[in-house]
C-alpha atoms as a PDB file:
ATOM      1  CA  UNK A   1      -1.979  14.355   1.986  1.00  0.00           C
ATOM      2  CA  UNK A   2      -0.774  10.879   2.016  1.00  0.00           C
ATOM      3  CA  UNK A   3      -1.163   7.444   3.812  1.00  0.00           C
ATOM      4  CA  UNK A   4       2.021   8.528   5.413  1.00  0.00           C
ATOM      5  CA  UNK A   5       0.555  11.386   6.779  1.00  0.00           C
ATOM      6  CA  UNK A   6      -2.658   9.769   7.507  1.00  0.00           C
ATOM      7  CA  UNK A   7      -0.810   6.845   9.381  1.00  0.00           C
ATOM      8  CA  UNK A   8       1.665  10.278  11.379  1.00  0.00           C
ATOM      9  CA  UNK A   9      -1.488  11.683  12.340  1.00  0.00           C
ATOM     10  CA  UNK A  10      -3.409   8.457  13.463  1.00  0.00           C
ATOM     11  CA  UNK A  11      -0.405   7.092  15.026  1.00  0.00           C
ATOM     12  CA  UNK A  12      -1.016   3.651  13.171  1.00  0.00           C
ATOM     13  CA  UNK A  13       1.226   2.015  10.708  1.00  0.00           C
ATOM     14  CA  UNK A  14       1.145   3.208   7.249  1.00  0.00           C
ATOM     15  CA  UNK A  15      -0.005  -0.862   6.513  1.00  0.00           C
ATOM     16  CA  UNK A  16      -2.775  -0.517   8.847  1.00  0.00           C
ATOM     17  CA  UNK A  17      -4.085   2.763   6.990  1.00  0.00           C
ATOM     18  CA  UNK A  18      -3.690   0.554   3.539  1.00  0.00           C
ATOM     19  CA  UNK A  19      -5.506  -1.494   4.985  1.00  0.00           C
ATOM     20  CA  UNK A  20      -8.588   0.251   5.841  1.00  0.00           C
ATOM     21  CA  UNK A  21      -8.605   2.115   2.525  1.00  0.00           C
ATOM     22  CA  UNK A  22      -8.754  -1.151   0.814  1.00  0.00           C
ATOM     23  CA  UNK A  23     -11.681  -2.487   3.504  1.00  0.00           C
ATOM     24  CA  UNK A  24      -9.377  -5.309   4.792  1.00  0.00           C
ATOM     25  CA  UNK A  25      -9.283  -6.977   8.117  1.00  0.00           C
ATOM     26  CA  UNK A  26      -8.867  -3.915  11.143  1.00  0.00           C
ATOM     27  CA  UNK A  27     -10.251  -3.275  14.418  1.00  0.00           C
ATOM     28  CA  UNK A  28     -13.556  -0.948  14.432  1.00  0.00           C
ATOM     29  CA  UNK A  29     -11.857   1.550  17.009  1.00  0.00           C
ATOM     30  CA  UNK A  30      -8.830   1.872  14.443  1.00  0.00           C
ATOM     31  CA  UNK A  31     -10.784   1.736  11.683  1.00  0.00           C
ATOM     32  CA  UNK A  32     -13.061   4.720  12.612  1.00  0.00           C
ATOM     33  CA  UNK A  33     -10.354   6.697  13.816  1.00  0.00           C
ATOM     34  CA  UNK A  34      -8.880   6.732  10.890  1.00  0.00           C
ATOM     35  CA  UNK A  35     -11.735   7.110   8.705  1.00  0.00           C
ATOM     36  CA  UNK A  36     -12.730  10.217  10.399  1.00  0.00           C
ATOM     37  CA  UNK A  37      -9.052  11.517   9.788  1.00  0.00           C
ATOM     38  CA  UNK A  38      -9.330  10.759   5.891  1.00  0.00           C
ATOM     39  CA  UNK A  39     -12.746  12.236   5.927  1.00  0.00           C
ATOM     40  CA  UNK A  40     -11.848  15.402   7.998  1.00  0.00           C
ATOM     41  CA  UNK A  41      -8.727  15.887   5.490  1.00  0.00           C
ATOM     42  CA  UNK A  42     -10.817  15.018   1.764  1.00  0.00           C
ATOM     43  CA  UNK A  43      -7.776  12.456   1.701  1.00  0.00           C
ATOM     44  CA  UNK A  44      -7.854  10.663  -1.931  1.00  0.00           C
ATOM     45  CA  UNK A  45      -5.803   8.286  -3.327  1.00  0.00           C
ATOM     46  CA  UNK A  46      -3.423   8.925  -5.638  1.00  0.00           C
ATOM     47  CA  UNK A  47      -4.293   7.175  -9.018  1.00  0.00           C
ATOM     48  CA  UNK A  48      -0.565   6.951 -10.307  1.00  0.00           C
ATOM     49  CA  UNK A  49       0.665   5.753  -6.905  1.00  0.00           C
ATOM     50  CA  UNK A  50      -1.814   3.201  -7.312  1.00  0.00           C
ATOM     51  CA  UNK A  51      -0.763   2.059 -10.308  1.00  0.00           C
ATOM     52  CA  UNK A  52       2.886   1.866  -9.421  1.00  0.00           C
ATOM     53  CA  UNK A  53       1.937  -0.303  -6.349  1.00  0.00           C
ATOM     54  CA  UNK A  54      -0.011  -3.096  -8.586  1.00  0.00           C
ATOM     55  CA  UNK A  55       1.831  -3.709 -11.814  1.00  0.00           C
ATOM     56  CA  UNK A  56       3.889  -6.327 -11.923  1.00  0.00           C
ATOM     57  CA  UNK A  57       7.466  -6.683 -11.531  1.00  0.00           C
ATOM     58  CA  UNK A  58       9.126  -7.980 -14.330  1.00  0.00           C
ATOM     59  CA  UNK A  59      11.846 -11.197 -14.281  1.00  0.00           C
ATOM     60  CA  UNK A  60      14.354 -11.697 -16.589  1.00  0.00           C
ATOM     61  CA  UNK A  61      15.257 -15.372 -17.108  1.00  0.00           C
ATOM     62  CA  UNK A  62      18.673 -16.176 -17.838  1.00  0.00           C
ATOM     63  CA  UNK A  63      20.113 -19.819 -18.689  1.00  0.00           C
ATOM     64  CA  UNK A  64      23.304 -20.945 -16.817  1.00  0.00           C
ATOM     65  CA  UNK A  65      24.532 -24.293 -18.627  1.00  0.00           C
ATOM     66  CA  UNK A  66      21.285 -27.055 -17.804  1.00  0.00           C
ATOM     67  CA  UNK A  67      19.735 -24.942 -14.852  1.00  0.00           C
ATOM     68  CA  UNK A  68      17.465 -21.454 -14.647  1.00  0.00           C
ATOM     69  CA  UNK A  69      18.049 -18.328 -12.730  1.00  0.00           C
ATOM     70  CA  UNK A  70      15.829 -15.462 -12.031  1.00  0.00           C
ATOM     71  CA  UNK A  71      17.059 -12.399 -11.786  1.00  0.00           C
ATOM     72  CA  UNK A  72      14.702  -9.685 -10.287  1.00  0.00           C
ATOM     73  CA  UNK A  73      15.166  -6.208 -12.022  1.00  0.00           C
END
């Protein structure tokens, strides 16, 4: 099970499930609608997903004559 399947069977946006997983601003009605689905489905995060989503991209800086220019990788 996953917030993509939570947010297919709510019929919410997989940003609005995020959202109530991580107890940020949604509407009671959609909030308990889709708490009830994660409950009735023992939904639990995955803890390498997790991870993936909050480390932090890394920029490489490289130095064209007197000005800088990121460059995302």
């Amino acid at each position: 099970m996953t917030i993509k399947d939570i947010a297919r069977l709510s019929r919410v946006s997989m940003t609005t499930v995020s959202r109530v997983i991580n107890n940020e601003k949604v509407s009671r009605e959609r909030k308990e609608k889709i708490l009830k689905i994660i409950q009735r489905y023992e939904y639990q995060p995955d803890p390498y997903a997790q991870y993936l989503g909050r480390r932090n991209n890394a920029k490489i800086t490289r130095k064209t004559g007197s000005a800088s220019k990121k460059v995302g990788v």
